[in-house]
Protein backbone atom coordinates (compact mmCIF):
# COMPACT_ATOMS: atom_id res chain seq x y z
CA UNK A 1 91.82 55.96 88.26
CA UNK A 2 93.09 58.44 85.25
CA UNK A 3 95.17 61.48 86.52
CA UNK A 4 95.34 64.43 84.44
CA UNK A 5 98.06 67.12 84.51
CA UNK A 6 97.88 70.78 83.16
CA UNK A 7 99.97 71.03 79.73
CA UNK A 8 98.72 74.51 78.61
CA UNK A 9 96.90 76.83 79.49
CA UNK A 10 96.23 80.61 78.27
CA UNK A 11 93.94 82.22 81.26
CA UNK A 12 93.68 85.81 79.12
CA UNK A 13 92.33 84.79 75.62
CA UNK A 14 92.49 88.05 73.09
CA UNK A 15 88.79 89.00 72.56
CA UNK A 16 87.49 90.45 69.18
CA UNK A 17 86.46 93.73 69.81
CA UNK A 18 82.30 94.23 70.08
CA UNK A 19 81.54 90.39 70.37
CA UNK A 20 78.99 89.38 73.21
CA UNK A 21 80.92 85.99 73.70
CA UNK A 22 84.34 86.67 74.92
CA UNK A 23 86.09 83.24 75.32
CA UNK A 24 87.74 83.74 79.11
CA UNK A 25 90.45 80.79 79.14
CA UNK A 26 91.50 77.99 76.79
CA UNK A 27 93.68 74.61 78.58
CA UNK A 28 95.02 71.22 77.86
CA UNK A 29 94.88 68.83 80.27
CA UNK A 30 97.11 65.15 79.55
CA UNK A 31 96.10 62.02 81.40
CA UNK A 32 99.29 61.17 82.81
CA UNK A 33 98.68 56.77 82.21
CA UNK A 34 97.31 56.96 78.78
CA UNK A 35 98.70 60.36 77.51
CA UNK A 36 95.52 61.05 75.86
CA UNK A 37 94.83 65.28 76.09
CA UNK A 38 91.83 67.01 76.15
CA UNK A 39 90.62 70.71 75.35
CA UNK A 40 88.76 72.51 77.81
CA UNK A 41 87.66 75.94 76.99
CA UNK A 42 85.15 78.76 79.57
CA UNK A 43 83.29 81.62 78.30
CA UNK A 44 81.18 84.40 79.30
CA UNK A 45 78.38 86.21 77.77
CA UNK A 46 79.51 90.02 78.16
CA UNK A 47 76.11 91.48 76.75
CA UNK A 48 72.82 92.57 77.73
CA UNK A 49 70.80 89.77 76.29
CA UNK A 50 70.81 86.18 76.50
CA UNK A 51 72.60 83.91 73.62
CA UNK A 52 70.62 80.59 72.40
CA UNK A 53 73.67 79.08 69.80
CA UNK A 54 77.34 79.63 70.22
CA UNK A 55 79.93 78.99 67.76
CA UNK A 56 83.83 79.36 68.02
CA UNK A 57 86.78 77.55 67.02
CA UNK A 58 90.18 76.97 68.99
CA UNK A 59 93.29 76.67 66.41
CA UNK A 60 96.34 75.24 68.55
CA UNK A 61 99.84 75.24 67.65
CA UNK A 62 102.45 72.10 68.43
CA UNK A 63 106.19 72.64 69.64
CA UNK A 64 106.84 71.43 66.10
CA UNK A 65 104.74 73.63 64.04
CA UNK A 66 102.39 71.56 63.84
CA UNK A 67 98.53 72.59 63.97
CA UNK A 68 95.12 71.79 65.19
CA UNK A 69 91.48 73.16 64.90
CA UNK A 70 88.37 72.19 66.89
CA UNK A 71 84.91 73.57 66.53
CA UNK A 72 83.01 73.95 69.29
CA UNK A 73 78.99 74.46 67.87
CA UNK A 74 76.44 75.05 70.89
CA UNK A 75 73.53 75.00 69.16
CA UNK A 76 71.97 74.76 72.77
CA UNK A 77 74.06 77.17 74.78
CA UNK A 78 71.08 78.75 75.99
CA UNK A 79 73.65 81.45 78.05
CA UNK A 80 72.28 84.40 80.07
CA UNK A 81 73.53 87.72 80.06
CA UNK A 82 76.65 87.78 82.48
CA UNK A 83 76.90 83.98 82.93
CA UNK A 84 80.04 81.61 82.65
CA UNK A 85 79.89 78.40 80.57
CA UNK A 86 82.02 75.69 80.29
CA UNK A 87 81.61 73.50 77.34
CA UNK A 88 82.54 69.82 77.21
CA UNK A 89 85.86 68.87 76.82
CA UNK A 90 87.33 67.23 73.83
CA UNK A 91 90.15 65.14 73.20
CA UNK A 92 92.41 66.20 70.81
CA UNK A 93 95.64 65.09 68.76
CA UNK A 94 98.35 67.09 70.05
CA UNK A 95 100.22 66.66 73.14
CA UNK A 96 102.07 69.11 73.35
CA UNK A 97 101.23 72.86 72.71
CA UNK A 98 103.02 76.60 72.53
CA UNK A 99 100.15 78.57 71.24
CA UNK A 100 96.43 78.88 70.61
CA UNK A 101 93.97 81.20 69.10
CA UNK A 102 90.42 81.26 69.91
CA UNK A 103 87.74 82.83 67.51
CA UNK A 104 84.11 83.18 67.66
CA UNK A 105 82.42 82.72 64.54
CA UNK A 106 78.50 82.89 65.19
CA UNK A 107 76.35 84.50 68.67
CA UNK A 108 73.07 83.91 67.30
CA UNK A 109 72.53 86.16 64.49
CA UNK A 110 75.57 87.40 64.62
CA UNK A 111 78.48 86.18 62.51
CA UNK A 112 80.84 89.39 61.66
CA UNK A 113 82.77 90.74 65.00
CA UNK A 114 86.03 93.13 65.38
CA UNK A 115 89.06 92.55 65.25
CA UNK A 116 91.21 90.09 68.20
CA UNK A 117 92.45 92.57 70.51
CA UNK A 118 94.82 91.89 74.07
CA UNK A 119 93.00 92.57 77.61
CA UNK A 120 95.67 93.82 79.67
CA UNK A 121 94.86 94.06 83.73
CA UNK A 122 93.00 97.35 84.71
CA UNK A 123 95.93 99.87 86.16
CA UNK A 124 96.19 99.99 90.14
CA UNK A 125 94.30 103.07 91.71
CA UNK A 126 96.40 105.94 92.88
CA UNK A 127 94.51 106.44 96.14
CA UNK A 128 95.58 106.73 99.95
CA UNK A 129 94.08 104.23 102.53
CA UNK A 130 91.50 106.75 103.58
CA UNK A 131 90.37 106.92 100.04
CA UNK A 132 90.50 103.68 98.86
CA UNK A 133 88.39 102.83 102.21
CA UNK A 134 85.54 105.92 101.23
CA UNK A 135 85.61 103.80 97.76
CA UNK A 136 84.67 100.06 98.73
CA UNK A 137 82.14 101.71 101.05
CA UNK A 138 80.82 103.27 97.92
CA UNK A 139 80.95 100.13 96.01
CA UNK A 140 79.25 98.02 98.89
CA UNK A 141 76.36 100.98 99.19
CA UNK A 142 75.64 99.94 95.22
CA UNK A 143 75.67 96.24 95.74
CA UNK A 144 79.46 96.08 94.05
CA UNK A 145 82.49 93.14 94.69
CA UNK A 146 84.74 95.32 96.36
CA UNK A 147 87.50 92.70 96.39
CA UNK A 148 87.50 91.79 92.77
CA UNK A 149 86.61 95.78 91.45
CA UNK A 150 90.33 96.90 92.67
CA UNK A 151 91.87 98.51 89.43
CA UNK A 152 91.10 101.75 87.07
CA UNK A 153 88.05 101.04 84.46
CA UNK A 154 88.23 101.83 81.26
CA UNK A 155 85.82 103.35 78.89
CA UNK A 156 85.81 102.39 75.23
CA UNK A 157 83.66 103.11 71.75
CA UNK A 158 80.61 100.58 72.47
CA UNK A 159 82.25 98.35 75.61
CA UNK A 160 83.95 99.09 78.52
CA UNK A 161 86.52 97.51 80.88
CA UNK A 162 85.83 97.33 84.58
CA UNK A 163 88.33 97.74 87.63
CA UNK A 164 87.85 94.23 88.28
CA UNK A 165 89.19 93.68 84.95
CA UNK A 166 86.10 92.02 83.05
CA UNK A 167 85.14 93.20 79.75
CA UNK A 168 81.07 94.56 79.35
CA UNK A 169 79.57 95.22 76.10
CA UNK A 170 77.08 97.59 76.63
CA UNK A 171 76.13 96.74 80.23
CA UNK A 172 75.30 99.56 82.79
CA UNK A 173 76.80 97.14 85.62
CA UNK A 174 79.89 94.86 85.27
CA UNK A 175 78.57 91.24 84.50
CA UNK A 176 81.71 89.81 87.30
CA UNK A 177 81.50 92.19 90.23
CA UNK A 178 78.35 94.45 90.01
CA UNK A 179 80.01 97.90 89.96
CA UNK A 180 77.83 100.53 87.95
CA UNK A 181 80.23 101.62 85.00
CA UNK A 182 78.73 105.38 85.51
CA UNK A 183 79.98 105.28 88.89
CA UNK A 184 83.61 104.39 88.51
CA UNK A 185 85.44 107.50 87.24
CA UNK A 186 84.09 109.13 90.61
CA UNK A 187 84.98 106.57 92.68
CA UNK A 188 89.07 106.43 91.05
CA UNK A 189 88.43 110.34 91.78
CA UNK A 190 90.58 111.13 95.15
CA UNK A 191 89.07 114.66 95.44
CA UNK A 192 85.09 113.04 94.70
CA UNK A 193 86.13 110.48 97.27
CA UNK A 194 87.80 112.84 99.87
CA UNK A 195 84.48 114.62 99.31
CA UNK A 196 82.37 112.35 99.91
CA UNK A 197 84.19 111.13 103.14
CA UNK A 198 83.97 114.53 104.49
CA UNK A 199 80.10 115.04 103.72
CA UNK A 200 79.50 111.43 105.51
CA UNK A 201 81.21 112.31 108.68
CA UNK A 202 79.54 115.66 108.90
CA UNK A 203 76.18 114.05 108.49
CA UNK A 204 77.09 111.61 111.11
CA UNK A 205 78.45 114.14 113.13
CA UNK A 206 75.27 115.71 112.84
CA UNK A 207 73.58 112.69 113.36
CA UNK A 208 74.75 112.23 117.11
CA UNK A 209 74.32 115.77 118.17
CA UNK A 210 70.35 114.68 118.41
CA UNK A 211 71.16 111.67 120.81
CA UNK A 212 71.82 113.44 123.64
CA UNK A 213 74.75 111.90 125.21
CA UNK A 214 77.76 114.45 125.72
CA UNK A 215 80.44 111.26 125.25
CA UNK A 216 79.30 110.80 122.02
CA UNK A 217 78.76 114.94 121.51
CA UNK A 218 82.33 115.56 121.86
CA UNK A 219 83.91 113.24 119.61
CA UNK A 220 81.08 114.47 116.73
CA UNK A 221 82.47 118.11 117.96
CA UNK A 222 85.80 117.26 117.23
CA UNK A 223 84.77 115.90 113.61
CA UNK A 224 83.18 118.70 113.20
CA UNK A 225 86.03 120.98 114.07
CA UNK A 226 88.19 119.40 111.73
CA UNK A 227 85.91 119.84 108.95
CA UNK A 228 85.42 123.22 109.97
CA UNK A 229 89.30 123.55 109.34
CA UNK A 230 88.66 122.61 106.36
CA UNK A 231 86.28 124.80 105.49
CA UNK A 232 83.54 122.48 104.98
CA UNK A 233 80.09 124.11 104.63
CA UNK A 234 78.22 124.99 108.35
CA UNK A 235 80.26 122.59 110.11
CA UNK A 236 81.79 125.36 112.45
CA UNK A 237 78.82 126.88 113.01
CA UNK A 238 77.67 122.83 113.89
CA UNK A 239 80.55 122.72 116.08
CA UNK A 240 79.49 125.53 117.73
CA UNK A 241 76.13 124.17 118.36
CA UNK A 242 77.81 120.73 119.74
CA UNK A 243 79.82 123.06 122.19
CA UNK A 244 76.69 124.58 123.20
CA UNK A 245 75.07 121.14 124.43
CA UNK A 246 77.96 119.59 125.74
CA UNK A 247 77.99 123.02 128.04
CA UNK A 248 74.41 122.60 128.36
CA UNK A 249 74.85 118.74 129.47
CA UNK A 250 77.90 119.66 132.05
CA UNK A 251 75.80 122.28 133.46
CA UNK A 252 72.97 119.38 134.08
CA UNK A 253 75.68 117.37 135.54
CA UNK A 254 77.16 120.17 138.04
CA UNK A 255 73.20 120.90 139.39
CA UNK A 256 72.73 117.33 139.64
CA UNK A 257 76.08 117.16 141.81
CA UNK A 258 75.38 120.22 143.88
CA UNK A 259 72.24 118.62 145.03
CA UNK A 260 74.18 115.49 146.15
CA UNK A 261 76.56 117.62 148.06
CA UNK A 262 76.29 115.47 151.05
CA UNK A 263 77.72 112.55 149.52
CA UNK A 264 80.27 113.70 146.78
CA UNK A 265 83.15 112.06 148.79
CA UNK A 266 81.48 108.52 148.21
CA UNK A 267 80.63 109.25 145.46
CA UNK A 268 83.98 110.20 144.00
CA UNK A 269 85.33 107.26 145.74
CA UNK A 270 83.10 105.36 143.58
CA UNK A 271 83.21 106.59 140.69
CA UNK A 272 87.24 105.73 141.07
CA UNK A 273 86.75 102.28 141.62
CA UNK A 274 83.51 101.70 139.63
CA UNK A 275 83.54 101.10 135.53
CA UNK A 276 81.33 103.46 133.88
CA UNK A 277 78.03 103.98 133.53
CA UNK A 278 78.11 102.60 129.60
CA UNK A 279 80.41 99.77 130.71
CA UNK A 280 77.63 98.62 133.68
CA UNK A 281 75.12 98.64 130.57
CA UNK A 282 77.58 96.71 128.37
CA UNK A 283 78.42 94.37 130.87
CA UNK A 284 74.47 93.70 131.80
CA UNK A 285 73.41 93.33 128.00
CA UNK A 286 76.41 91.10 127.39
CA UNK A 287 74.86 88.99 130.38
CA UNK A 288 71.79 88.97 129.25
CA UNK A 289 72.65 87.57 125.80
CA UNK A 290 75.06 84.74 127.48
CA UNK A 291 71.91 83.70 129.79
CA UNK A 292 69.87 83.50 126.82
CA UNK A 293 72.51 81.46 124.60
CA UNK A 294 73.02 78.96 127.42
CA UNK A 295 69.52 78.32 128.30
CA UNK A 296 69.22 76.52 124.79
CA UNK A 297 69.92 73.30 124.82
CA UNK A 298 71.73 71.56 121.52
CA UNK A 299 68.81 71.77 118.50
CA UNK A 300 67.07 74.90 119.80
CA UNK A 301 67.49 78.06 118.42
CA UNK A 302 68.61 81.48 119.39
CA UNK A 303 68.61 85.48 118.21
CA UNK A 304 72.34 87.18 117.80
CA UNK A 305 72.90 89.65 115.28
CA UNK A 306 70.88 91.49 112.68
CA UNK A 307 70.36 91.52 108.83
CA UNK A 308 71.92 94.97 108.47
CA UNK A 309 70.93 97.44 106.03
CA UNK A 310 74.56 98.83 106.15
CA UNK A 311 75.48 95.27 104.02
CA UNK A 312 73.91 95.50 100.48
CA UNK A 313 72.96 92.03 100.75
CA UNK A 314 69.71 93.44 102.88
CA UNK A 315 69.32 96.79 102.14
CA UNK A 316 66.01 97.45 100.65
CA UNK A 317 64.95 93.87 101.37
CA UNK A 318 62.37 92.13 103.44
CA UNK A 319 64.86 90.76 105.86
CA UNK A 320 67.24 93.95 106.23
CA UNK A 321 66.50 94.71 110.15
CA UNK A 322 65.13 91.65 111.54
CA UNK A 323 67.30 89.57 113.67
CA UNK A 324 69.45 86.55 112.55
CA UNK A 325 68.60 83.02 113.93
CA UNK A 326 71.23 80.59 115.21
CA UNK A 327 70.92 76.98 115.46
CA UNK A 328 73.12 75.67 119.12
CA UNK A 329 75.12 72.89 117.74
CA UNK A 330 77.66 72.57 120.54
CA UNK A 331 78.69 73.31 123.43
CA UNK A 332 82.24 72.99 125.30
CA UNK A 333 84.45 74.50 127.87
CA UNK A 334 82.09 77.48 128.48
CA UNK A 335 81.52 78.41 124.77
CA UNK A 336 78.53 77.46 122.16
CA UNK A 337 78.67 76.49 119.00
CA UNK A 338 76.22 78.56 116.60
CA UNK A 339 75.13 78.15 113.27
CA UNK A 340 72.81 80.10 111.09
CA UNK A 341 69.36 78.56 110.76
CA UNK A 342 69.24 79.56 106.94
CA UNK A 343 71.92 80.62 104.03
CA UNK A 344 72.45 84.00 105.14
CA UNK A 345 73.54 85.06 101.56
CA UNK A 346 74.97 82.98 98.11
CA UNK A 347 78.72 84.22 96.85
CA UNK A 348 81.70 81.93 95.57
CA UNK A 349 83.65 80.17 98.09
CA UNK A 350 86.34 82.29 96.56
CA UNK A 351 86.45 84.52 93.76
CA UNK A 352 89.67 84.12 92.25
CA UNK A 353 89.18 80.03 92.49
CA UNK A 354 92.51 79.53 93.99
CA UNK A 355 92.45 79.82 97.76
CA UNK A 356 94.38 76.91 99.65
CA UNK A 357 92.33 76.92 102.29
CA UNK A 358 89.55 78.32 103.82
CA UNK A 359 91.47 81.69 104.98
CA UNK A 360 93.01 82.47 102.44
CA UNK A 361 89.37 83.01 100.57
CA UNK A 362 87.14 85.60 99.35
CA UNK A 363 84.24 84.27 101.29
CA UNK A 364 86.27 84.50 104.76
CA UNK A 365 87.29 87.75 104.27
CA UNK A 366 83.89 88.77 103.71
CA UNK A 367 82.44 87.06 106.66
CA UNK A 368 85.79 88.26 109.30
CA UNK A 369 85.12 92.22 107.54
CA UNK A 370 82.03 93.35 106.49
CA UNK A 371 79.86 90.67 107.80
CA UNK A 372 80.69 90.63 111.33
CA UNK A 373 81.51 94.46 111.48
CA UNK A 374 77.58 95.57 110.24
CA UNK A 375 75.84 92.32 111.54
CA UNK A 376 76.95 92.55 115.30
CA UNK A 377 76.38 94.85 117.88
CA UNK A 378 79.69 95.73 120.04
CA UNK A 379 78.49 93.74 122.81
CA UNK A 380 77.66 90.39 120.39
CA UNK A 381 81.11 91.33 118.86
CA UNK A 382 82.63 90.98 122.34
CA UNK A 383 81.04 87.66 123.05
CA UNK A 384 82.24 86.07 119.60
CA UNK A 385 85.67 83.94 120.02
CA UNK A 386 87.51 83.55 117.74
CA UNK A 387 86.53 83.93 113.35
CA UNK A 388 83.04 83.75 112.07
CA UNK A 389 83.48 80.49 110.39
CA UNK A 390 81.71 77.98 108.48
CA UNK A 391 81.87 74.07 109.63
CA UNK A 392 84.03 71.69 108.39
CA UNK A 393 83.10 68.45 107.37
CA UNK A 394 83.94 66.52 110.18
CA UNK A 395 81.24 68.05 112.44
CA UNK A 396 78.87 67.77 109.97
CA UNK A 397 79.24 63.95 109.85
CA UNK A 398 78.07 63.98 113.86
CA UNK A 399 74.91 61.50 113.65
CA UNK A 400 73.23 64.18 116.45
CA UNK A 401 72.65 67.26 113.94
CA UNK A 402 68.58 67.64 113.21
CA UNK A 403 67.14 67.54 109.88
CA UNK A 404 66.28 71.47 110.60
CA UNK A 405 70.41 72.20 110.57
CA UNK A 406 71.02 69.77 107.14
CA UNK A 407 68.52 71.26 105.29
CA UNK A 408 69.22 75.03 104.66
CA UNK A 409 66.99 77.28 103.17
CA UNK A 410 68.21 80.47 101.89
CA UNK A 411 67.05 83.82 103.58
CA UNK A 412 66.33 85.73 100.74
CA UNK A 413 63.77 83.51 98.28
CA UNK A 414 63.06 80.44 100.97
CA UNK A 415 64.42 77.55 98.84
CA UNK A 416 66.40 74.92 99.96
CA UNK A 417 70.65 75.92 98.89
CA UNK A 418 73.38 73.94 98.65
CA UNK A 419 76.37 75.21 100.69
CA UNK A 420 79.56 75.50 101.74
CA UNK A 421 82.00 74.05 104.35
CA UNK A 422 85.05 75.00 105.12
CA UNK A 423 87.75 72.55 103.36
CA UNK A 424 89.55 72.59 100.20
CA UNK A 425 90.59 69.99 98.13
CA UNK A 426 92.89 69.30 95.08
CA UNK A 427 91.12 67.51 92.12
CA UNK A 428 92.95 63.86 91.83
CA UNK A 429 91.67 63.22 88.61
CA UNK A 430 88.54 61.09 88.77
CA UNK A 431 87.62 59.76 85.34
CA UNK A 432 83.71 61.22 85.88
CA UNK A 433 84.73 64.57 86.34
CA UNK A 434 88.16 64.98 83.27
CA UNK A 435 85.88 66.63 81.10
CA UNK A 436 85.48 70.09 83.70
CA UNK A 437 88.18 69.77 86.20
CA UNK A 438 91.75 69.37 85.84
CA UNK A 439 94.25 67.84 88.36
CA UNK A 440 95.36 69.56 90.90
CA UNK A 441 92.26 72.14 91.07
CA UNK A 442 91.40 73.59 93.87
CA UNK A 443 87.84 72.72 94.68
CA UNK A 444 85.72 73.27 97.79
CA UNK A 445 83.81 70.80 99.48
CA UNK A 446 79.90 71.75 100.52
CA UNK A 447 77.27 70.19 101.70
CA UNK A 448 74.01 69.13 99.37
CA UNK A 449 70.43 70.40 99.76
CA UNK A 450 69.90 66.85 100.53
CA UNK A 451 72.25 67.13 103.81
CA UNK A 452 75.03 64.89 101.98
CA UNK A 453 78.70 66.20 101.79
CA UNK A 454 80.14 66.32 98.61
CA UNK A 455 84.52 65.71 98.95
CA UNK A 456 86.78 67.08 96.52
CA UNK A 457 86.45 65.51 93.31
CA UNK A 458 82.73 65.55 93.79
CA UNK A 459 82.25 69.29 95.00
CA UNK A 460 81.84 72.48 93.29
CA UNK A 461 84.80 74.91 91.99
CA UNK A 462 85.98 77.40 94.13
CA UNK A 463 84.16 80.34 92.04
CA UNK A 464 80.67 78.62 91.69
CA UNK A 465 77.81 80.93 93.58
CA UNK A 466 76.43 78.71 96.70
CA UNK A 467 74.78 79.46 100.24
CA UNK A 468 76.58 80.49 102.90
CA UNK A 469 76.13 79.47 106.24
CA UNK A 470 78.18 80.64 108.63
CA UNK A 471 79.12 79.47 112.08
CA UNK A 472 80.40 80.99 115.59
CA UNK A 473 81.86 80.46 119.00
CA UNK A 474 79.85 82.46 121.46
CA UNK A 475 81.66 82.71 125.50
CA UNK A 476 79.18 81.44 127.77
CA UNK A 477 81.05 83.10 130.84
């Protein structure tokens, strides 16, 4: 079996200025036995319309001066607006290479672009925590990446360049991460963002005052107090009206204790010993839900968790509300093993295509942060050991597992997904796959709409879109 080892590689091609294909990375890849090298080459489509024939052409420069062109002509290309492409490889003379220049010479009609120009990394935001955490809430609310959209944008004559550091050619969203270019000089705006902080908590603030429960009055009074410091619209005069109930609600609380005069030593004595009222209703529903989980038995399925609205996944969507449904695929030591019955949601395994493992990616920081913080309740929270996960393959080769837990549909259109477990694995070099991997890759294994697990060499890179299904460890006692 051929190995192949990286040679070159330029991961920040110059891109001519106005073009709708911008070509995103140009490599060289040797196999190590025979020495032969090949040319692989990815590109994006940075417009607004779709692009039926691509043209461009690679020139690459030898350690002796030497020089080499190849064409690439996709009559074919067929590429959407916003999508990646990565044409076939193709061997070529050189073996070893200090320079190349890529060049688009046709997108359709077009056949005249601007001239090469560098795309340097957006500029790091000048923002405090408490601003920066105001943003991504901002940027989750508009269906935006907020871990690749982490720099300043840029605004140019016809294009623009996004935070996440993709280029868009006349695109109201960024084609990589979603953000709304409209949006983005507010949201690198500390005093937009500081504002828009302080008009969320007073609405929540506000918000609370209506439940009724004096707990949850006082900390909304104290919100409101600070604002109020601050100067912030009728938020004293809120305060004021917080103060007002909470008085209101002691005074309920002082009639209510004069009429159990007689017993107000027990009671205190009780009350001393005893966990609160909120904490007996905690502790019941968290029963309740354990009950429920281990009356399944292995195959049967279970409700934990919502599709939250507050995830921009769901909001606006059929789903957004209704509860999530677990398969029970385990059970050990007093905890159960949970999957989800469907593909909860599609996103790269990880978005930079280099994680080592399955911690160190995009798609587990999504599912530890914003997935389990707005999908959970704080009682299912406090029955959840240990990291939302997603299975590894070794589990999934158990003989036991149903036909309903291989075959995943997604939530959102009903189709059957392909999708992700939770190893990683370093391309070897397999002579069916030279032509769009190189060695040492880091791919991610998944599992087939078929129910098959695809290793390594066989699976998908780490930045292709797939289902996710998630799984969890729920205490049974």
């Amino acid at each position: 079996m051929s190995k192949y080892k990286i040679v070159y590689r330029d991961a920040n091609p110059s891109w001519q200025e106005l073009c709708p294909v911008r070509v995103l990375a140009v490599q060289v890849s040797r196999d190590t036995e025979t020495g032969a090298c090949f040319l692989q080459t990815k590109i994006v489509n940075v417009s607004t319309k779709p692009i039926g024939r691509i043209e461009f052409t690679v020139g690459l420069e030898g350690e002796g001066g030497e020089t080499e062109t190849v064409d690439f002509s996709l009559l074919d290309a067929d590429l959407p607006a916003g999508e990646v492409l990565r044409p076939k490889a193709v061997r070529i003379k050189l073996s070893v290479i200090t320079g190349s220049r890529a060049v688009v010479t046709r997108a359709d009609g077009e056949t005249s672009f601007g001239d090469p120009i560098d795309i340097d990394s957006p500029a790091p935001l000048a923002l405090t925590g408490v601003e920066e955490s105001e943003r991504d809430v901002l940027l989750s609310e508009m269906g935006a990446d907020t871990f690749k959209c982490s720099g300043v944008h840029s605004e140019h004559d016809g294009w623009w360049q996004c935070g996440c550091g993709a280029v868009n050619l006349k695109r109201d969203t960024c084609w990589n991460c979603s953000a709304v270019c409209e949006k983005l000089a507010d949201l690198e705006d500390p005093a937009f963002l500081d504002e828009s902080r302080r008009d969320r908590v007073y609405k929540t603030s506000v918000a609370i005052l209506e439940k009724g429960n004096r707990k949850e009055a006082e900390a909304a009074k104290e919100s409101l107090e600070r604002l109020a410091e601050q100067g912030y619209g009728d938020s004293g005069e809120k305060a004021r009206e917080a103060g007002a109930k909470i008085a209101n609600l002691s005074k309920r609380r002082k009639k209510i204790a004069v009429a159990a005069v007689a017993g107000i030593v027990l009671l205190a004595v009780m009350v001393a010993i005893s966990p609160l009222p909120s904490m007996l209703e905690a502790r019941a529903d968290m029963k309740a839900e354990q009950e429920t989980i281990d009356s399944k038995s292995i195959g049967q399925t279970v409700e934990f968790g919502t599709y939250s609205e507050d995830l921009s996944t769901y909001k606006g969507t059929s789903v957004a509300g209704r509860p999530i449904r677990w398969i029970v695929v385990d059970k050990e030591d007093g905890r159960a093993l949970l999957v989800t019955q469907k593909c909860i949601d599609e996103m790269a395994f990880d978005t930079q295509g280099d994680a080592i493992d399955f911690k160190s990616s995009s798609l587990y920081d999504y599912l530890n942060g914003s997935f389990r913080d707005f999908a959970f309740s704080d009682v299912e929270r406090g029955l959840i050991d240990g990291d939302v996960t997603i299975l590894n393959t070794s589990l999934l080769c158990e003989p036991a597992l149903s036909d309903d837990f291989r075959y995943a549909k997604s939530v959102k259109d009903d189709k059957v997904k392909d999708w992700w477990t939770s190893t990683v694995e370093k391309y070897g070099g397999s002579s069916d796959y030279r032509d769009f991997y190189y060695v040492g890759q880091p791919l991610a294994n998944y599992v087939c709409k078929w129910g098959d697990i695809k290793f390594g060499d066989d699976g998908s890179e780490q930045d292709e879109v797939l289902g996710v299904r998630p799984a969890i460890w729920v205490k049974l006692n």
